[in-house]
Protein backbone atom coordinates (compact mmCIF):
# COMPACT_ATOMS: atom_id res chain seq x y z
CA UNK A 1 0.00 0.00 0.00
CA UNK A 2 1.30 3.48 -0.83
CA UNK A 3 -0.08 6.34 1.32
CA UNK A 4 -1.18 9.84 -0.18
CA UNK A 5 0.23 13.12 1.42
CA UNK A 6 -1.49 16.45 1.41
CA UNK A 7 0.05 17.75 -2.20
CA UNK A 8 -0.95 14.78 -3.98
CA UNK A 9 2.18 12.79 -4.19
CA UNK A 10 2.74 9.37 -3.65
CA UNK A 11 4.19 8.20 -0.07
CA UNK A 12 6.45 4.77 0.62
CA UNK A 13 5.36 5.32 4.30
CA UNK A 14 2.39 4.32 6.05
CA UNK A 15 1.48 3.75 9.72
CA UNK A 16 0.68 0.49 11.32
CA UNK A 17 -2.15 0.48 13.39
CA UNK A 18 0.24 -0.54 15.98
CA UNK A 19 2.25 3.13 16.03
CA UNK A 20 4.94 1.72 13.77
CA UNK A 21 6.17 3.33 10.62
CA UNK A 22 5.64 1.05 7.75
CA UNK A 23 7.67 1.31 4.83
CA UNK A 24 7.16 -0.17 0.92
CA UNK A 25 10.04 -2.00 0.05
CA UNK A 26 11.21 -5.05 -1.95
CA UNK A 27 13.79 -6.89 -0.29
CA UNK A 28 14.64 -10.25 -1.13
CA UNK A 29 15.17 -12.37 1.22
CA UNK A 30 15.76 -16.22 2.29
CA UNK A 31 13.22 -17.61 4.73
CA UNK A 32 15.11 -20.59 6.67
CA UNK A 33 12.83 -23.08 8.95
CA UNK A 34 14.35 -26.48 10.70
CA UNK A 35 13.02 -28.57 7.63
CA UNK A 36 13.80 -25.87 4.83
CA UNK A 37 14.75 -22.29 2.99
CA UNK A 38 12.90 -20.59 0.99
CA UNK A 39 13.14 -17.16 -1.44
CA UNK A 40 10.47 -14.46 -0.52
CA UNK A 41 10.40 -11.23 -0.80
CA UNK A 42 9.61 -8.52 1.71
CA UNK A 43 7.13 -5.39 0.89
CA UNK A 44 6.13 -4.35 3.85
CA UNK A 45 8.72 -2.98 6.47
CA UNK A 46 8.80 -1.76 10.32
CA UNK A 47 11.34 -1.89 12.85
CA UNK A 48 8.78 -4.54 14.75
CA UNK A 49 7.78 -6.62 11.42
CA UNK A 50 7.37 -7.22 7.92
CA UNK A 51 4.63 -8.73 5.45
CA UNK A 52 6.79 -10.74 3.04
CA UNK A 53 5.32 -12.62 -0.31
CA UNK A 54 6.58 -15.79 -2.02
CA UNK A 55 6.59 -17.95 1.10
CA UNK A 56 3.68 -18.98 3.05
CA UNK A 57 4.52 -20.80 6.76
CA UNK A 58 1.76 -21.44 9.47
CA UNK A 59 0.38 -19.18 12.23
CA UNK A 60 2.75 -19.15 14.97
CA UNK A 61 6.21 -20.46 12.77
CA UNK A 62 9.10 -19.52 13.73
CA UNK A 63 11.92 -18.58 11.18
CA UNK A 64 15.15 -16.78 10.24
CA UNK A 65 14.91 -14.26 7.39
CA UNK A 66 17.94 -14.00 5.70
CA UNK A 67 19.76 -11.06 3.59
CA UNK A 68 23.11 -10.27 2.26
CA UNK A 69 24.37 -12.88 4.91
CA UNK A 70 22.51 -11.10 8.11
CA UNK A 71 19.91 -13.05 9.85
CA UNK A 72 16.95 -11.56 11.64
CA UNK A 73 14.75 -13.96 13.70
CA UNK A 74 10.90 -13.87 13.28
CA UNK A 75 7.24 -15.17 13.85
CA UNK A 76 4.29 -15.47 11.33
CA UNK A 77 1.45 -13.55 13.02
CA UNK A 78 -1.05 -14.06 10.36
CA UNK A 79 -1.10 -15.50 7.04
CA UNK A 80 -3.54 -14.80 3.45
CA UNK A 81 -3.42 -15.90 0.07
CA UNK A 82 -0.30 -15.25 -1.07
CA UNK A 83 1.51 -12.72 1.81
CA UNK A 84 2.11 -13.22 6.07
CA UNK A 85 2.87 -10.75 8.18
CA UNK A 86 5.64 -11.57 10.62
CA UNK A 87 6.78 -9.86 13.78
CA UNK A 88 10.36 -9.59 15.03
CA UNK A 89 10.98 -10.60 18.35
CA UNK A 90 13.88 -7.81 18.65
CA UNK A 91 13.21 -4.46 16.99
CA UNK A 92 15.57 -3.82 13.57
CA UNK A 93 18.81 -1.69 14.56
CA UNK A 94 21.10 -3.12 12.43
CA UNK A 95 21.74 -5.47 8.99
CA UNK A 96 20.20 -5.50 5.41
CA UNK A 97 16.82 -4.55 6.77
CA UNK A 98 16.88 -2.03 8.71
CA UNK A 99 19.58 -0.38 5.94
CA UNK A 100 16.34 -0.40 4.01
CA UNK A 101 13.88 0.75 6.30
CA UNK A 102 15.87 3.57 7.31
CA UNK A 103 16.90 4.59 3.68
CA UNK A 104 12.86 4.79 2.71
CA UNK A 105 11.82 6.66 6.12
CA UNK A 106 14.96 9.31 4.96
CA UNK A 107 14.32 9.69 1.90
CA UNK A 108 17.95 8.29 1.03
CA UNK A 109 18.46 6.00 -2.43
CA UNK A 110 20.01 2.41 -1.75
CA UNK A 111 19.78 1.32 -5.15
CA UNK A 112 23.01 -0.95 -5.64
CA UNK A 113 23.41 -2.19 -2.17
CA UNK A 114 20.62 -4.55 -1.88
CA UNK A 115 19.51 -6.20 -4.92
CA UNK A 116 15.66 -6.18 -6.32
CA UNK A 117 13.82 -9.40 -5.66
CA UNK A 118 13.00 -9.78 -9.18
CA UNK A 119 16.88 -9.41 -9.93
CA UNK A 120 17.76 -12.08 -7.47
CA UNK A 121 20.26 -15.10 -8.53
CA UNK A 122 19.18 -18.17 -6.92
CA UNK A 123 21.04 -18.94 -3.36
CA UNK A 124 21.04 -22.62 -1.50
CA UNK A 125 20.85 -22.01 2.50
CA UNK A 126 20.34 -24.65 4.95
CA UNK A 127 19.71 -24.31 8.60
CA UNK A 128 22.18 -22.81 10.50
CA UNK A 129 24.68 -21.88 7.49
CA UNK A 130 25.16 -18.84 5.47
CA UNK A 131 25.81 -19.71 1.83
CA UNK A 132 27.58 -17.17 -0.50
């Protein structure tokens, strides 16, 4: 979702009905469980969560999301279609993510230092290991 401000123009920043800032973004990312890993991407960014599409895992999983070798930890709170949400159990203050989050709240242009997820070369992760 993309938020309107007064003049018209298009905003990348939305708030959660929690109080968080939400950010668009597309960030791909691997989703790593005990049995598996799986590419997603993430659109939806705060410093307490993320929706991410491309991966589906059950109410109540919980994961790694990895990115350019960092790994945050996470929960799926809720799951739809094709999209979960997924809280973090420790707010974003450092890696990948929060590079990102803090680039589109600022205004700032990190094209270059994280790839797009459609631009993404396939990785192999398993459990435990980063791969690259």
């Amino acid at each position: 979702m993309v938020g309107h401000n007064p003049a018209g123009k298009e905003s990348h920043v939305m708030q959660a009905k929690r109080g968080r800032v939400r950010v668009a973004v597309d960030v791909p990312v691997t989703i790593t469980t005990v049995l598996d890993s799986i590419e997603a991407t993430v659109i939806n960014l705060s410093e307490a969560g993320a929706q991410v599409t491309g991966a589906i895992l059950p109410k109540g999983t919980d994961f790694q999301l990895d990115c350019e070798g960092h790994t945050t930890f996470a929960k799926v709170m809720w799951v739809e279609h094709d999209r979960m949400g997924v809280r973090f159990p420790y707010a974003l203050t450092e890696g990948p993510l929060h590079d990102a989050l803090q680039a589109k709240q600022t205004g700032r242009d990190l094209r270059g230092s994280l790839p797009l997820a459609a631009a993404r070369r396939p990785t192999f992760a398993h459990f435990g290991r980063n791969l690259r």
